[in-house]
N, C-alpha and C. Protein backbone atom coordinates (compact mmCIF):
# COMPACT_ATOMS: atom_id res chain seq x y z
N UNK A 1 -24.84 44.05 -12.47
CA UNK A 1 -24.05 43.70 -11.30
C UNK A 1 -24.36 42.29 -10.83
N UNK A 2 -25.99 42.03 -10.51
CA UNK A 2 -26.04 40.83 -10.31
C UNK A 2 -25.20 39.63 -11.39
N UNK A 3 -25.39 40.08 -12.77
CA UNK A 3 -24.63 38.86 -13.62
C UNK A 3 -23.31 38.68 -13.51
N UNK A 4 -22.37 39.78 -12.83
CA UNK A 4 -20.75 39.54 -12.66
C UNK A 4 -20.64 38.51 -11.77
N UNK A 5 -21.90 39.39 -10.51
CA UNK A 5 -21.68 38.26 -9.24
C UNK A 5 -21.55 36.59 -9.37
N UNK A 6 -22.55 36.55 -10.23
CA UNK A 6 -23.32 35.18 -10.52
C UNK A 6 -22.19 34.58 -11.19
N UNK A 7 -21.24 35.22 -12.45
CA UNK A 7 -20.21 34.70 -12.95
C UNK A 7 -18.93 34.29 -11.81
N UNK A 8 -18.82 35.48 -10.91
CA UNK A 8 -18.15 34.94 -10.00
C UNK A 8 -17.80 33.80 -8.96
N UNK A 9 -19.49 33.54 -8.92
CA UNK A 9 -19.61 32.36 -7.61
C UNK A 9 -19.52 31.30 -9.07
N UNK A 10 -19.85 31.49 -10.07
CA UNK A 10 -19.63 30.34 -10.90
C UNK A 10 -18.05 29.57 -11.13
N UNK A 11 -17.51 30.41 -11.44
CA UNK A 11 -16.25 30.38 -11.34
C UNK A 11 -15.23 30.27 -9.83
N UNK A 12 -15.64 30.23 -8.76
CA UNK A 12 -15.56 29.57 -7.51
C UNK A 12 -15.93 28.35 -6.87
N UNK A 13 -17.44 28.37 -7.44
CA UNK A 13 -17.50 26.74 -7.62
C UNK A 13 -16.85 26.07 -8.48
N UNK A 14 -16.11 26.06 -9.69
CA UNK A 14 -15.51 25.57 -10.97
C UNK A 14 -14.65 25.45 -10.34
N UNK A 15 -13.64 26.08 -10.08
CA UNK A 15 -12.13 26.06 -9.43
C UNK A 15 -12.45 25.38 -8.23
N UNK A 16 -12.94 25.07 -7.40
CA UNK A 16 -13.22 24.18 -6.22
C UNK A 16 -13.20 22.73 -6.42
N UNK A 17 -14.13 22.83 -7.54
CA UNK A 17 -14.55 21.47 -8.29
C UNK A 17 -13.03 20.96 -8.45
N UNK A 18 -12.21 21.64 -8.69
CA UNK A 18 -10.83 21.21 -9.72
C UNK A 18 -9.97 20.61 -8.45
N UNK A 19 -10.41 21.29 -7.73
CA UNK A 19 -9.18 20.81 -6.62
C UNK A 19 -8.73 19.14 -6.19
N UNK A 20 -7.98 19.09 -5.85
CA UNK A 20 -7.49 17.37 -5.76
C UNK A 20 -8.62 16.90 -4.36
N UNK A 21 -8.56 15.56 -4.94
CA UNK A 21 -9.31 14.60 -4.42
C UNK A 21 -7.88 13.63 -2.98
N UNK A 22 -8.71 13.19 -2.10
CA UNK A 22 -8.05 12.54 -1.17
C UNK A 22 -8.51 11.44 -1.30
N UNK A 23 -8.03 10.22 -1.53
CA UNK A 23 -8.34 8.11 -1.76
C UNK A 23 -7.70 7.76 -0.56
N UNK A 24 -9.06 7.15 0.05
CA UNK A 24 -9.09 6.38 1.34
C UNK A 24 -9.69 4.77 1.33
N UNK A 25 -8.78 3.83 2.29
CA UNK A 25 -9.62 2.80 1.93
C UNK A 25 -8.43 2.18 3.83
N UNK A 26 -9.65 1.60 3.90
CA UNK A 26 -9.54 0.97 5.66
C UNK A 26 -9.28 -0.94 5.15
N UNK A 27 -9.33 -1.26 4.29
CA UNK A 27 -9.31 -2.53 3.69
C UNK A 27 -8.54 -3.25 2.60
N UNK A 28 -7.82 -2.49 2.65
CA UNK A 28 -6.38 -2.94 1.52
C UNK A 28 -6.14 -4.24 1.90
N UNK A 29 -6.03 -4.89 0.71
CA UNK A 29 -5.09 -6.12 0.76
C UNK A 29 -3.69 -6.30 0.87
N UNK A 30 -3.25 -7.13 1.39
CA UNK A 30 -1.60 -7.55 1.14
C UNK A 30 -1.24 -8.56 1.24
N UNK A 31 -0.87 -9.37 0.55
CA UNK A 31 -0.47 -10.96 0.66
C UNK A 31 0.52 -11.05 0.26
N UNK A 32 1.30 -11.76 1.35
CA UNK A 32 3.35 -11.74 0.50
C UNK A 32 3.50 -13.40 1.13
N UNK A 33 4.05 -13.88 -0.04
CA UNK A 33 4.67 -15.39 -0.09
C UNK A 33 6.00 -15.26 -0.31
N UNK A 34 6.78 -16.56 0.03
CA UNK A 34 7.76 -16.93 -0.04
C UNK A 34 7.79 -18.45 -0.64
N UNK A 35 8.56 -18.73 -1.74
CA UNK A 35 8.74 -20.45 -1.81
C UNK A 35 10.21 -20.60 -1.42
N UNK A 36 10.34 -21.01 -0.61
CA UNK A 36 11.76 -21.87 -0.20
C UNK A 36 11.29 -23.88 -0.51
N UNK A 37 12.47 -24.08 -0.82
CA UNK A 37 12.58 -26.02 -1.00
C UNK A 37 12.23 -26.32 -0.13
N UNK A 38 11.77 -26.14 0.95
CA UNK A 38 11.37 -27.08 1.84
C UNK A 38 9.58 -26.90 1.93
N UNK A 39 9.43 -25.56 2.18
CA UNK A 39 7.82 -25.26 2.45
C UNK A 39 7.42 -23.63 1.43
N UNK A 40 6.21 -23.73 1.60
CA UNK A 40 5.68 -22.56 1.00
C UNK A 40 4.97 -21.99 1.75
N UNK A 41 5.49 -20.35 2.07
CA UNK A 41 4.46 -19.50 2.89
C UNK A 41 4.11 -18.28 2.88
N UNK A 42 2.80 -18.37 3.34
CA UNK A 42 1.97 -17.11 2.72
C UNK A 42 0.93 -17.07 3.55
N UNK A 43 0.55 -15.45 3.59
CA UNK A 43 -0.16 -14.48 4.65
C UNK A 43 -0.75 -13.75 3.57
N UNK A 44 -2.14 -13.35 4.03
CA UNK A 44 -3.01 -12.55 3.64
C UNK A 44 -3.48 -11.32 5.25
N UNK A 45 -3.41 -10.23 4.56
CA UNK A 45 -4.34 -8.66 5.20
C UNK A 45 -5.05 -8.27 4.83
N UNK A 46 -6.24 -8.18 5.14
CA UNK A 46 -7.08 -7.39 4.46
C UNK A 46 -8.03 -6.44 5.12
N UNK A 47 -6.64 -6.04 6.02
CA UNK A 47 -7.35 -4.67 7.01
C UNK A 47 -6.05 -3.35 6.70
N UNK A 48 -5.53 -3.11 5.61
CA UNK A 48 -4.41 -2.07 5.78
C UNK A 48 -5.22 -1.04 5.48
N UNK A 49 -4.69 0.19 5.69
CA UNK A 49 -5.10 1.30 5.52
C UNK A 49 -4.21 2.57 4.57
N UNK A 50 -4.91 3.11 3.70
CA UNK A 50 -4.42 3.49 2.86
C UNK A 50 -4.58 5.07 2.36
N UNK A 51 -4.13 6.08 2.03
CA UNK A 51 -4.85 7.40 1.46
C UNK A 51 -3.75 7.68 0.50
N UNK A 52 -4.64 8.41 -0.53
CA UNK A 52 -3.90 9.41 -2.03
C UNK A 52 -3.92 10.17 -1.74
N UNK A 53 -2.85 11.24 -1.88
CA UNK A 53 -3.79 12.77 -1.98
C UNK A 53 -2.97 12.97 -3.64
N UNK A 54 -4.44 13.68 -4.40
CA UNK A 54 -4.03 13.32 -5.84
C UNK A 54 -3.21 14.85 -6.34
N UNK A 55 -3.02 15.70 -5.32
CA UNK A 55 -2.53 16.77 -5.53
C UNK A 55 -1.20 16.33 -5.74
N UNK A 56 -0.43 16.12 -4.56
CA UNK A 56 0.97 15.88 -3.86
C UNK A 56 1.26 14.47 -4.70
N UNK A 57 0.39 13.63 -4.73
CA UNK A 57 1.00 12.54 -5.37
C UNK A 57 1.61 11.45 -4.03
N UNK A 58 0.99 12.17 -2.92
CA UNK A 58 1.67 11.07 -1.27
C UNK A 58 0.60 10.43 -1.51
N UNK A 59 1.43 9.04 -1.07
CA UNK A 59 0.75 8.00 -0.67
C UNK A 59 1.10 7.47 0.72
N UNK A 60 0.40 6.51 1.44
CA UNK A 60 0.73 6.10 2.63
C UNK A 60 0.20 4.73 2.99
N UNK A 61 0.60 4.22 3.57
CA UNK A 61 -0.11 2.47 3.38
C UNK A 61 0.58 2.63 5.42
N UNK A 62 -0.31 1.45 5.87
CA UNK A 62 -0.22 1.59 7.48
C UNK A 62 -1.16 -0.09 7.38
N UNK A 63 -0.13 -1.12 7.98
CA UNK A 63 -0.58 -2.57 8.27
C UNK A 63 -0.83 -2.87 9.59
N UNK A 64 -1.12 -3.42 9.99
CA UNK A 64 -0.63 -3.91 11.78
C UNK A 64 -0.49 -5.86 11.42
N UNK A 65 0.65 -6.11 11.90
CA UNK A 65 1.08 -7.29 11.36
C UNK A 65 0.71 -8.23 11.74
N UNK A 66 -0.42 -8.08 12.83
CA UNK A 66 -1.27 -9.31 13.67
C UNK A 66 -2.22 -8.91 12.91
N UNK A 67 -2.91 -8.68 11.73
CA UNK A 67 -3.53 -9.36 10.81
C UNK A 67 -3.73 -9.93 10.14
N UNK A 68 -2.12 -10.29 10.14
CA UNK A 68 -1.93 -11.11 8.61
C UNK A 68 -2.50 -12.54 9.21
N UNK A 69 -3.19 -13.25 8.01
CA UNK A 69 -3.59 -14.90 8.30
C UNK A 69 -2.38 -16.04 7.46
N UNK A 70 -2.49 -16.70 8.32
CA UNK A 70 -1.79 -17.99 7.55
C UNK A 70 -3.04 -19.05 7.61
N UNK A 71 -2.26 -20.19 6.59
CA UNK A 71 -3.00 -21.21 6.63
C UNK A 71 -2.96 -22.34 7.77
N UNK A 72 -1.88 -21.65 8.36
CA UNK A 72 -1.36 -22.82 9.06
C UNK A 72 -1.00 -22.17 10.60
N UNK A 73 -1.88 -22.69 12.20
CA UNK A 73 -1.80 -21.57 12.71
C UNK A 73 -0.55 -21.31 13.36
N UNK A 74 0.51 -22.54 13.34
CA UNK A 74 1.92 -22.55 14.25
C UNK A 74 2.78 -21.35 13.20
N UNK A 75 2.42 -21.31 11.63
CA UNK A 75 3.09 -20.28 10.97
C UNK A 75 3.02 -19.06 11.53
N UNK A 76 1.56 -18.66 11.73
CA UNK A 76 1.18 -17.54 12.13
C UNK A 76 1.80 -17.24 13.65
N UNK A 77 1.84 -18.14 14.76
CA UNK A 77 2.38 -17.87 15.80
C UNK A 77 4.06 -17.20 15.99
N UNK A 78 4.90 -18.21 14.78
CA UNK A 78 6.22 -17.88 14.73
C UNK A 78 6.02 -16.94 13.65
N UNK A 79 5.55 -16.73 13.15
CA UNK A 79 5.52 -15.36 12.15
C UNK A 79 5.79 -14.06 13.70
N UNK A 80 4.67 -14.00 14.25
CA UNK A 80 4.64 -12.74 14.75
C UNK A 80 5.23 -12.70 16.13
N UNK A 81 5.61 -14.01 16.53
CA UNK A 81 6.57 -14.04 18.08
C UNK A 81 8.09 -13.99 17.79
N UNK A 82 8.64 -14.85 16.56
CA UNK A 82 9.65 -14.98 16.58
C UNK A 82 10.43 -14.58 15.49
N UNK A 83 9.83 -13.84 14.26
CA UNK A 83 10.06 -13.19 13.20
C UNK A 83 10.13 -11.78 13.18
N UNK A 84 8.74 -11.46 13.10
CA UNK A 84 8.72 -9.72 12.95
C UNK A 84 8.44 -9.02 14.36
N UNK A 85 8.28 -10.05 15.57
CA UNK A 85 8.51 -9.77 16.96
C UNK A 85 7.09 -8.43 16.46
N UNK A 86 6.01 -8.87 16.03
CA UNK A 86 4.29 -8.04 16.06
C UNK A 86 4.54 -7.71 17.62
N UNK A 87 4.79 -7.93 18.82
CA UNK A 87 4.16 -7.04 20.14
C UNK A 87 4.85 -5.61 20.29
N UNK A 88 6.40 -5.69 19.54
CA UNK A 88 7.48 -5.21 19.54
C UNK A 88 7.59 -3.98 18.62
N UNK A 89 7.32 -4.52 17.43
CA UNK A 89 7.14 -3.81 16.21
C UNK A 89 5.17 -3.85 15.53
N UNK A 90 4.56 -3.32 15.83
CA UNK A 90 3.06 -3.68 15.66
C UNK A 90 2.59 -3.31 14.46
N UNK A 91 3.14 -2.68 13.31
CA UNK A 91 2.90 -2.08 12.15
C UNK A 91 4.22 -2.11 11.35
N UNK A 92 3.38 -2.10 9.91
CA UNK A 92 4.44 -2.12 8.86
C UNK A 92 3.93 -0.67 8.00
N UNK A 93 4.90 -0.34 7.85
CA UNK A 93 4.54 1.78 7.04
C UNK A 93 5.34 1.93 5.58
N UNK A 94 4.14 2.11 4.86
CA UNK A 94 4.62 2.83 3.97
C UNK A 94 4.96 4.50 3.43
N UNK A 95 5.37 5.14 3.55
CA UNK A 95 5.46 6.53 3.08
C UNK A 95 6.31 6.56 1.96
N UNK A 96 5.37 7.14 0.85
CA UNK A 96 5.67 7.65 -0.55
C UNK A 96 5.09 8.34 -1.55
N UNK A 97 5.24 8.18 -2.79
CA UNK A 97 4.42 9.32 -3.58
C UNK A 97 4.30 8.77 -4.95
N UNK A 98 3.40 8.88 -6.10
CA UNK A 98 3.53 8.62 -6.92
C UNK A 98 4.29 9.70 -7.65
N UNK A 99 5.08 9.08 -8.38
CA UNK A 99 6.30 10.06 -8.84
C UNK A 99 5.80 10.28 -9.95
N UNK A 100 5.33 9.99 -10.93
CA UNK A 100 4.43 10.56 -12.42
C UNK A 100 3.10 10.86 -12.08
N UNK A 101 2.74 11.95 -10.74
CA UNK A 101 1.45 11.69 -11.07
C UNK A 101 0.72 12.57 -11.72
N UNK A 102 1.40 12.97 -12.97
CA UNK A 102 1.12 14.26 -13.78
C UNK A 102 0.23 12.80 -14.83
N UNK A 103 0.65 11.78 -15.08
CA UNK A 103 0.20 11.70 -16.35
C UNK A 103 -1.05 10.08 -15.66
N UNK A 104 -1.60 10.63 -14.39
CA UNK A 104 -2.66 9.75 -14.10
C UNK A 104 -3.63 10.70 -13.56
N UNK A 105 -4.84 10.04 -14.45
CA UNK A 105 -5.98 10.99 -13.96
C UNK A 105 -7.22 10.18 -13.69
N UNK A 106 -7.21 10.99 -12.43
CA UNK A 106 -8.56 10.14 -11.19
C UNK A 106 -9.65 10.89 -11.77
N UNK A 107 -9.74 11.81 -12.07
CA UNK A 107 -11.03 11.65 -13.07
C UNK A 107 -11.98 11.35 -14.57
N UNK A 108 -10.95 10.43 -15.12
CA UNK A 108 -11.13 9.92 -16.20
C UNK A 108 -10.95 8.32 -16.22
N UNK A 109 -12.21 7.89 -16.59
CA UNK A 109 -11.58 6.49 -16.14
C UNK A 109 -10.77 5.84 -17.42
N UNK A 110 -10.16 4.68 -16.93
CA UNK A 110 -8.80 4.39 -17.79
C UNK A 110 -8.22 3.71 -16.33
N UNK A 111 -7.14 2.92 -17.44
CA UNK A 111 -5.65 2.23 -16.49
C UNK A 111 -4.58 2.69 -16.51
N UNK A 112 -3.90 2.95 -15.59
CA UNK A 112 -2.98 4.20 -15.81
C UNK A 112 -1.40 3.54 -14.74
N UNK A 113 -0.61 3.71 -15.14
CA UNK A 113 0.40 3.09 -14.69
C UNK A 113 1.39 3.94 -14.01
N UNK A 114 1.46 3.75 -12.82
CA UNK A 114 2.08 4.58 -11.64
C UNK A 114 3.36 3.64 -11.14
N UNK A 115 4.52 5.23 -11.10
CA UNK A 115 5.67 4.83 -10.62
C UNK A 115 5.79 5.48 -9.33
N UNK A 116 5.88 4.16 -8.07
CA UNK A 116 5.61 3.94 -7.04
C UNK A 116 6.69 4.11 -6.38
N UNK A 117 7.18 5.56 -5.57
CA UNK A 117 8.57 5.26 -4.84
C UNK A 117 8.07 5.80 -3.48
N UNK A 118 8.96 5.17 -2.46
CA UNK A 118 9.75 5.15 -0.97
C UNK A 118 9.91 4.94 -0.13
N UNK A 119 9.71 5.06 1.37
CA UNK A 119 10.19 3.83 2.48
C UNK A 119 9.57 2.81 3.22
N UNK A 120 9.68 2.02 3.33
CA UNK A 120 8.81 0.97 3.41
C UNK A 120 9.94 0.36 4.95
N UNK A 121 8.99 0.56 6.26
CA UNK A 121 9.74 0.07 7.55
C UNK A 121 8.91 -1.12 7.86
N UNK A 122 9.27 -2.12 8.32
CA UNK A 122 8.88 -3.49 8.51
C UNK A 122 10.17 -4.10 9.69
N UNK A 123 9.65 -4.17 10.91
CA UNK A 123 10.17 -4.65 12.24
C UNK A 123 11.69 -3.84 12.49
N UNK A 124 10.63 -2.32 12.11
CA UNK A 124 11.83 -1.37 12.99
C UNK A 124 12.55 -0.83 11.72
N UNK A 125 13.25 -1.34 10.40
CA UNK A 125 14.14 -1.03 9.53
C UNK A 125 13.35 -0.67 8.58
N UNK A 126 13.90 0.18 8.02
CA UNK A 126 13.63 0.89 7.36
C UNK A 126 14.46 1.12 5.79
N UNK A 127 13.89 0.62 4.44
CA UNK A 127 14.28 0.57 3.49
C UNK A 127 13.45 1.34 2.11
N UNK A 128 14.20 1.69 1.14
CA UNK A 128 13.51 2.37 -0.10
C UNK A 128 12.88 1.68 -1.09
N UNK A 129 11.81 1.52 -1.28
CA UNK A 129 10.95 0.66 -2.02
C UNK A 129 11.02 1.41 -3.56
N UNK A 130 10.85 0.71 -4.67
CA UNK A 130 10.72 1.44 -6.07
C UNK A 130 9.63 0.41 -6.79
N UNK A 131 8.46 0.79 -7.20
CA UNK A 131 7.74 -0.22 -7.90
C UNK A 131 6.76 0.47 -8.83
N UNK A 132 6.60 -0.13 -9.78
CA UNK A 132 5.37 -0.17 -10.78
C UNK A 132 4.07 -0.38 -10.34
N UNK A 133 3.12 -0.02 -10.26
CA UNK A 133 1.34 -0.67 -10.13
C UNK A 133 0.46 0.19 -11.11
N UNK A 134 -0.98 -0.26 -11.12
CA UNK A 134 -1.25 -0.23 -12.11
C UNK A 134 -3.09 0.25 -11.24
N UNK A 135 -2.98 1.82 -11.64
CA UNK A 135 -4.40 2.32 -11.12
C UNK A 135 -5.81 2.37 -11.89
N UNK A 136 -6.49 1.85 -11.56
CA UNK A 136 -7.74 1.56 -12.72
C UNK A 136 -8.96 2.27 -11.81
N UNK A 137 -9.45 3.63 -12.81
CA UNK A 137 -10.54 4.05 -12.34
C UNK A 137 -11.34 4.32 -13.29
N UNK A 138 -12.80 4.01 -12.04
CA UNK A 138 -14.00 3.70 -12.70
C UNK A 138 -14.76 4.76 -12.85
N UNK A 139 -16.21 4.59 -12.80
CA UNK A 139 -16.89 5.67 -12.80
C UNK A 139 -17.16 6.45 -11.60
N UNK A 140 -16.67 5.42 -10.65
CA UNK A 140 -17.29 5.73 -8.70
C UNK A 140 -16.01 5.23 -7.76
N UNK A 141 -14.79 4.45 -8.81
CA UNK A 141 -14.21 3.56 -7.49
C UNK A 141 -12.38 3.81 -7.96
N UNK A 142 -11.78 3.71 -7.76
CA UNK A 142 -10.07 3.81 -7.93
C UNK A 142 -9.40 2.38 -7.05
N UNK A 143 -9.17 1.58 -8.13
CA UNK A 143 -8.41 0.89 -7.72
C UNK A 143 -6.94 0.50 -7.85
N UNK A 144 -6.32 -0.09 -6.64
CA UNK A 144 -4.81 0.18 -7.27
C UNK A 144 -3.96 -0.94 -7.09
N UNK A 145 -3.16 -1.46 -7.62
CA UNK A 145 -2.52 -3.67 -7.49
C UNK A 145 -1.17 -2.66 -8.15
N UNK A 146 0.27 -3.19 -7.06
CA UNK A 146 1.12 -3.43 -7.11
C UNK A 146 1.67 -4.49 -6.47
N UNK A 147 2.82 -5.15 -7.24
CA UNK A 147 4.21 -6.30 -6.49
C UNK A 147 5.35 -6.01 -6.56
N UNK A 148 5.74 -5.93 -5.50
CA UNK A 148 7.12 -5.78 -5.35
C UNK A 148 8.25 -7.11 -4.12
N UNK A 149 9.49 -6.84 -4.59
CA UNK A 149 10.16 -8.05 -3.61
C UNK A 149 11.19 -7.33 -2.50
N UNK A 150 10.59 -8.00 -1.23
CA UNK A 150 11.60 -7.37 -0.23
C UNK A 150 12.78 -8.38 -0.04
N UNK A 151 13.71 -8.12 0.55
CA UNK A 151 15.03 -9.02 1.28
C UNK A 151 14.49 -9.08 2.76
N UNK A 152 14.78 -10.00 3.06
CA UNK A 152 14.08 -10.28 4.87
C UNK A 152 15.40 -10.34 5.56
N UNK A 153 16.26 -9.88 5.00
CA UNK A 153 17.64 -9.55 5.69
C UNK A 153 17.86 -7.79 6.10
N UNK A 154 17.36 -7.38 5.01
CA UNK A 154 17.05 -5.95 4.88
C UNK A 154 16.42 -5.53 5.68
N UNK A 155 15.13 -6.23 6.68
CA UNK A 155 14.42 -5.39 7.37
C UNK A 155 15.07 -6.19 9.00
N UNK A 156 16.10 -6.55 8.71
CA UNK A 156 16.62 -7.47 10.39
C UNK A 156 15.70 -8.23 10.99
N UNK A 157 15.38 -9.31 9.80
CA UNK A 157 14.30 -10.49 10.75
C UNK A 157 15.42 -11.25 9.98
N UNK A 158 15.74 -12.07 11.27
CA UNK A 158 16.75 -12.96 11.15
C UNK A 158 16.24 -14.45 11.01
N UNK A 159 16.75 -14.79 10.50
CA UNK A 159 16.01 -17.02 10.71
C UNK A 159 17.07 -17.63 10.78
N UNK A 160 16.77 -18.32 11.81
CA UNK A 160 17.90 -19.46 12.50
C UNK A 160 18.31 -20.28 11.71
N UNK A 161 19.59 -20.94 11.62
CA UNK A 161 20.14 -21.54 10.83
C UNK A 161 19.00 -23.15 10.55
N UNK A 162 18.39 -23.47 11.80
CA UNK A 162 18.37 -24.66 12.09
C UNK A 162 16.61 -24.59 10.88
N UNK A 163 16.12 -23.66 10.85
CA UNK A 163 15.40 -23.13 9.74
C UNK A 163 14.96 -22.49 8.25
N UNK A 164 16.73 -22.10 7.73
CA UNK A 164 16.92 -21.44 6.91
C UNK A 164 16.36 -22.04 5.49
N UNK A 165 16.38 -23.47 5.36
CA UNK A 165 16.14 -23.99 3.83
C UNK A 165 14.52 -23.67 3.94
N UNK A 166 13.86 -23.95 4.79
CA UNK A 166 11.98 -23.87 5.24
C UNK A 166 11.69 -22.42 4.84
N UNK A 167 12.65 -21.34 5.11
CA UNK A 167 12.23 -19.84 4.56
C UNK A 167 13.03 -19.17 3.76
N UNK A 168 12.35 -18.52 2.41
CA UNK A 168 13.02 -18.02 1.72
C UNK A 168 13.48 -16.58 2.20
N UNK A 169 14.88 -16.05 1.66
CA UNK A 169 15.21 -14.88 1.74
C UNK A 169 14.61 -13.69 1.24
N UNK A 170 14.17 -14.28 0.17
CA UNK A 170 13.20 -13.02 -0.75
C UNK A 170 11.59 -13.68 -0.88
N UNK A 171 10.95 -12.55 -0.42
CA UNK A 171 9.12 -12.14 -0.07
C UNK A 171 8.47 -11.19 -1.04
N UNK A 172 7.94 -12.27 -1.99
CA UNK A 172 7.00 -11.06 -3.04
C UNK A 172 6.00 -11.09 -2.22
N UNK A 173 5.38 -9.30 -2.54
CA UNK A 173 4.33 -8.80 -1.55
C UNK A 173 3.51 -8.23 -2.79
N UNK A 174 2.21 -8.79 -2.51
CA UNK A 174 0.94 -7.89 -3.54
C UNK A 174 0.06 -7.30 -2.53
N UNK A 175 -0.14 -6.17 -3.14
CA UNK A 175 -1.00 -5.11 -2.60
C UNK A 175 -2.34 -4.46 -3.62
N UNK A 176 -3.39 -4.48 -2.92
CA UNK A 176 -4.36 -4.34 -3.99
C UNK A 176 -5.13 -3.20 -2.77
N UNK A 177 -5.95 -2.68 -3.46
CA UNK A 177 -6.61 -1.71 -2.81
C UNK A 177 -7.78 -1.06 -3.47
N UNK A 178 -9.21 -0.78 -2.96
CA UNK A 178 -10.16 -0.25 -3.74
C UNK A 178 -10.72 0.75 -3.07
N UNK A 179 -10.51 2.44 -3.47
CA UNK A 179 -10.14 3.62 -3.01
C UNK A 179 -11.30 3.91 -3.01
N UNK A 180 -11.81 4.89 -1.71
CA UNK A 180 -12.84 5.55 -1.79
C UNK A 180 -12.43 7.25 -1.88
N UNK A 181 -13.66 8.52 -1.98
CA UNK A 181 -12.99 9.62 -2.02
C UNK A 181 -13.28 9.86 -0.54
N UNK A 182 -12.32 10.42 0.23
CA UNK A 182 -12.26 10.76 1.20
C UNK A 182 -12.89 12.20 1.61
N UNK A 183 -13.93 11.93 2.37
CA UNK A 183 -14.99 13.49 2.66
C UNK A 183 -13.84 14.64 3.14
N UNK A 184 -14.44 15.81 2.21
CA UNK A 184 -13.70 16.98 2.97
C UNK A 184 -13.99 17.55 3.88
């Protein structure tokens, strides 16, 4: 009797073991440029916040847009007063899922290539994101780098005519991230 038991709790811990893991990280990167003919501009984050759950395959990304840095600090001022209106709109959200996430595995390390879908709201609007990135895990760490390009028409940040050649319409955005497992 004792040896069934013993097989039992063995096999409870085993199946426990199996269960999906949750990837957390308070420090995601995001840096999105633009080159327009007149100037070049670009912001770095490196406070987003991020979780996997490797069951479901959701993902979630959460910015607050008065983090982003420029190089330049009058950019940064009209970035967030007169662009994405940051007091107004204070975060940028991702909600989505990895859509293959049958054939990526967080416990084997390897590079594994994830198809990245869905909505991505940035100053109120709200649009469907579709992208490629590329998850590399280690022995202790999960990391994850995608790029993708938004329309800055798409999310209703408008730029004045008297400005338009200085900013481009289209904003490649990289996102990098180095996942921790999130305590149960």
């Amino acid at each position: 009797m004792k040896t069934k038991n013993l097989i039992i709790i063995l096999c409870i811990l085993c199946v426990q073991g199996l269960q999906a893991q949750k990837y957390f990280t308070k420090e995601g990167r995001i840096v999105f440029h633009s080159d327009a003919p007149m100037e070049k501009i670009e912001a770095e984050n490196n406070k987003a916040t991020s979780v996997i759950d490797t069951e479901t395959g959701a993902m979630q990304w959460s910015v607050l847009i008065k983090a982003f840095h420029f190089e330049k600090a009058l950019m940064e001022e009209h970035f967030n007063e007169n662009y994405l209106e940051s007091s107004k709109f204070p975060k940028a959200l991702f909600k989505g899922r990895i859509a293959n996430m049958k054939d990526i595995d967080f416990e084997q390390a390897g590079e594994y290539e994830a198809q990245i879908e869905g909505t991505l709201e940035i100053h109120g609007e709200t649009n469907d994101v579709r992208t490629t990135g590329t998850f590399t895990v280690g022995e202790s760490s999960v990391q994850g780098d995608c790029t993708f390009t938004i329309l800055v028409a798409d999310h209703g940040i408008e730029i004045p005519a008297v400005v338009a050649d200085n900013i481009a319409k289209e904003v490649e955005i990289i996102v990098q991230a180095d996942y921790q497992i999130l305590d149960r």
